[in-house]
C-alpha atoms as a PDB file:
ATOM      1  CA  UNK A   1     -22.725-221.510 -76.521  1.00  0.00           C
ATOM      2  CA  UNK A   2     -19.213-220.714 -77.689  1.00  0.00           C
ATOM      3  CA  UNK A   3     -18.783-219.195 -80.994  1.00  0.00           C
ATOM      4  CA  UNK A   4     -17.103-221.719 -83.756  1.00  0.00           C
ATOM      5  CA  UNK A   5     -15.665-220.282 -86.299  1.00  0.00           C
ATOM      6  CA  UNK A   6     -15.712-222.732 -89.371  1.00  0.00           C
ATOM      7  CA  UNK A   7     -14.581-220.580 -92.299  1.00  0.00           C
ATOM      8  CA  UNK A   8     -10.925-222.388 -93.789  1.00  0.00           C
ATOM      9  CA  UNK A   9      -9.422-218.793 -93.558  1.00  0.00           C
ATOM     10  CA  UNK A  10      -6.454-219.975 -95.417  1.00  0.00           C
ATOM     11  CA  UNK A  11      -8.640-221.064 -98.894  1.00  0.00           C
ATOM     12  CA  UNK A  12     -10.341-217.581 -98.447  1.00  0.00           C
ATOM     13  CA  UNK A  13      -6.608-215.857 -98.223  1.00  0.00           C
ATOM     14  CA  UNK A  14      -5.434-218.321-101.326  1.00  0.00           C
ATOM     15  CA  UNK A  15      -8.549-216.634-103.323  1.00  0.00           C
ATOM     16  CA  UNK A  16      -7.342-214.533-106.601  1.00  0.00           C
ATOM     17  CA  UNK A  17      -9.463-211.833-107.830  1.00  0.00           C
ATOM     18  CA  UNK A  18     -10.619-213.980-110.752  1.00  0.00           C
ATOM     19  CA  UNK A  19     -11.464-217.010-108.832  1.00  0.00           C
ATOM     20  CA  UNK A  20     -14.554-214.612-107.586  1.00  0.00           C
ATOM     21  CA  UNK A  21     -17.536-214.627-109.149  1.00  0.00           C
ATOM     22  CA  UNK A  22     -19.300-211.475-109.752  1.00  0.00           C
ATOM     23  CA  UNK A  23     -23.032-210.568-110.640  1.00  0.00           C
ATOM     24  CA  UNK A  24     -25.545-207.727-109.661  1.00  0.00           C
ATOM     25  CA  UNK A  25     -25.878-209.090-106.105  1.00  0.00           C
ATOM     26  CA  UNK A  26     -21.978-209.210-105.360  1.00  0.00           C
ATOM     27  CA  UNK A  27     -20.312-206.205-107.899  1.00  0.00           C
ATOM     28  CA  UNK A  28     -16.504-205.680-108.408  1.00  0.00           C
ATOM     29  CA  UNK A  29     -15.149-203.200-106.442  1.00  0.00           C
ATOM     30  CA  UNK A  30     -12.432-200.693-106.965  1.00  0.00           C
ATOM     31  CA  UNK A  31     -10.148-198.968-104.766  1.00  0.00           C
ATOM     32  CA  UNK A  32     -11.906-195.861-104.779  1.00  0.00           C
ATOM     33  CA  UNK A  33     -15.164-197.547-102.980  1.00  0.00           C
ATOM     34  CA  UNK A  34     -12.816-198.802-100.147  1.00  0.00           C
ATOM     35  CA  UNK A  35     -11.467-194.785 -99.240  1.00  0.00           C
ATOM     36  CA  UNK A  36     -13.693-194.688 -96.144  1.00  0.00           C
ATOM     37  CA  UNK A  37     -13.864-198.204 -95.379  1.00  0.00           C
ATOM     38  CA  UNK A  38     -12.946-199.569 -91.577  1.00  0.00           C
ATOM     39  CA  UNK A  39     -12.670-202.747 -90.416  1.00  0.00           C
ATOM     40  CA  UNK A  40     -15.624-203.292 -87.513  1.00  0.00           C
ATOM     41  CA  UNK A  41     -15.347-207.139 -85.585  1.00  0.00           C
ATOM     42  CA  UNK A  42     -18.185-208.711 -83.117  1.00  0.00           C
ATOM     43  CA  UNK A  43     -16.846-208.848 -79.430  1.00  0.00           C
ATOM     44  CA  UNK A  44     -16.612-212.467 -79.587  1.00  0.00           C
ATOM     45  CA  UNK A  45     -14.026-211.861 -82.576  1.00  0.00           C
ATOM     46  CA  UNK A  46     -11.930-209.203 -81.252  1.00  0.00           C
ATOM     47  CA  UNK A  47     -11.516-211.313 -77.770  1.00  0.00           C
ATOM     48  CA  UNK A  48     -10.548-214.686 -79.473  1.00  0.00           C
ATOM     49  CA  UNK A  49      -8.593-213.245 -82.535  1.00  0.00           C
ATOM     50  CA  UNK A  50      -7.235-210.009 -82.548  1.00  0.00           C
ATOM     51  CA  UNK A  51      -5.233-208.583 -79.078  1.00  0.00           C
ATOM     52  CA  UNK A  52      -7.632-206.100 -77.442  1.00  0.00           C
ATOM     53  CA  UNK A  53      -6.733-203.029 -76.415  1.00  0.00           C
ATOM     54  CA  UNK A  54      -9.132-200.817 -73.858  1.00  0.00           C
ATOM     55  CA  UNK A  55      -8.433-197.248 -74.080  1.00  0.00           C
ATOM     56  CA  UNK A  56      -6.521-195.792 -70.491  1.00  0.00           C
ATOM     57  CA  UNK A  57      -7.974-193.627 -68.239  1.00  0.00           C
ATOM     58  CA  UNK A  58      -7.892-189.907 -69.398  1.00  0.00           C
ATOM     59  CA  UNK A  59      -5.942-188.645 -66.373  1.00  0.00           C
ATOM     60  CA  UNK A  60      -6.957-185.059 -66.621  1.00  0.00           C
ATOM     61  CA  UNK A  61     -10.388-185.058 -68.335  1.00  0.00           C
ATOM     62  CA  UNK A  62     -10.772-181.882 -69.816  1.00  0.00           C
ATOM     63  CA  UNK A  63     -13.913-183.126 -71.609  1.00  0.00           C
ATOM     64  CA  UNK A  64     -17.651-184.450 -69.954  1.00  0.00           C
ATOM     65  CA  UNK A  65     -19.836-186.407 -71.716  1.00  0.00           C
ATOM     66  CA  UNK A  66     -23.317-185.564 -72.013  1.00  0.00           C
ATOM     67  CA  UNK A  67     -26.677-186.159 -74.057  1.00  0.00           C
ATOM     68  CA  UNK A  68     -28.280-182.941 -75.470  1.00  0.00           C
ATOM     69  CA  UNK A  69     -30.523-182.697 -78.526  1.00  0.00           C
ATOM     70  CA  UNK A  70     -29.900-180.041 -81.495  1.00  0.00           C
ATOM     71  CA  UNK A  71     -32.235-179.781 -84.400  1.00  0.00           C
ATOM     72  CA  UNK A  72     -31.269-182.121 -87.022  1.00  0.00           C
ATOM     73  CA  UNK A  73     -30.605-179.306 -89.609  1.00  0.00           C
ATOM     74  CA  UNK A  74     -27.807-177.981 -86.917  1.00  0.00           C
ATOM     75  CA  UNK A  75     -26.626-181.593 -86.969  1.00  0.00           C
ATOM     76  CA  UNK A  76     -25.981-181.843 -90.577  1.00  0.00           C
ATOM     77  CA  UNK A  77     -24.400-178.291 -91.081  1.00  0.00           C
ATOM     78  CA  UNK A  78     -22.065-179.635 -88.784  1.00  0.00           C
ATOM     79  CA  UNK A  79     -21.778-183.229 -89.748  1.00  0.00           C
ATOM     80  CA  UNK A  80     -21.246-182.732 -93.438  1.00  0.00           C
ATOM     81  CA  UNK A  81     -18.044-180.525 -92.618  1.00  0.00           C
ATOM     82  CA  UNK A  82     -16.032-184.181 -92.049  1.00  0.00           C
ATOM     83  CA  UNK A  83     -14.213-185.695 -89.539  1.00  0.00           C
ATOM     84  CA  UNK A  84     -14.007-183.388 -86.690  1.00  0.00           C
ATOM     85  CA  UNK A  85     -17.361-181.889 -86.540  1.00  0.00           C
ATOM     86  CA  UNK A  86     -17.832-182.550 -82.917  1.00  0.00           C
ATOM     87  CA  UNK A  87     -14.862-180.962 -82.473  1.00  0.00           C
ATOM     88  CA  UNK A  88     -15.674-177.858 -84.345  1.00  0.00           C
ATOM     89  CA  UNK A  89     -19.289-177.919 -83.203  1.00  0.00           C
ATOM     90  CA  UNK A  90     -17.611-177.507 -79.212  1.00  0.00           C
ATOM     91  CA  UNK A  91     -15.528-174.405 -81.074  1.00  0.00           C
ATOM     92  CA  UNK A  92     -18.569-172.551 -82.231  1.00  0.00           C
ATOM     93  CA  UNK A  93     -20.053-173.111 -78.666  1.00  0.00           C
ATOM     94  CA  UNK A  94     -16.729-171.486 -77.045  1.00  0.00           C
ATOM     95  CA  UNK A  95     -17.116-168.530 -79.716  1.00  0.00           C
ATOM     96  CA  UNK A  96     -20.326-167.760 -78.991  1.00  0.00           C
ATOM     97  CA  UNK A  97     -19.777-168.083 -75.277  1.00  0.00           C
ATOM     98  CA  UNK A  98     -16.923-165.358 -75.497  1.00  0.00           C
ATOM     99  CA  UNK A  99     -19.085-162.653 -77.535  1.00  0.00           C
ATOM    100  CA  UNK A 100     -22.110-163.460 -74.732  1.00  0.00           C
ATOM    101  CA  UNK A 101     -20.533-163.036 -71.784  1.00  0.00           C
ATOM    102  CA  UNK A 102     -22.514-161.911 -69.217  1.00  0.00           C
END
């Protein structure tokens, strides 16, 4: 069935701040609750309204994807350090593969 999309997007985008109503189920927010924010669609959306983009083909790979499992304690260290931890986490490997050498 194909998706219909009924909202009157125009009468949502007309909508002032005051014209919403707020209560405990739907709170005000501020700017500071938006700082990590991003905008996520369904496929159906992102085909019909928004020009997709696939990522190219990584001409030299240089990394492999794989599934491993690390103790979830290991996974938070690294996680709470931000954005980046994967990348830091594949550092740490790289040190310790240079001090082990066999």
């Amino acid at each position: 069935m194909p998706h219909t999309n009924l909202t009157d997007w125009d009468a949502v985008k007309a909508l002032t701040d005051a014209d919403i109503i707020h209560d405990d189920d739907s709170p005000a927010t501020t700017e500071a609750d938006w700082g990590q924010a991003f905008v996520s669609h369904s496929a159906i959306e992102l085909h019909t309204e928004v020009a997709h983009r696939a990522r190219a083909a990584n001409k030299k790979p240089r990394k492999q994807q794989v599934a491993v499992r690390y103790d979830a304690d290991v996974l938070a260290a690294f996680r709470a350090t931000g954005k980046g931890w994967q990348t830091r986490m594949n550092d740490a490997l790289k040190e310790w593969l240079s001090e082990h050498k066999a």
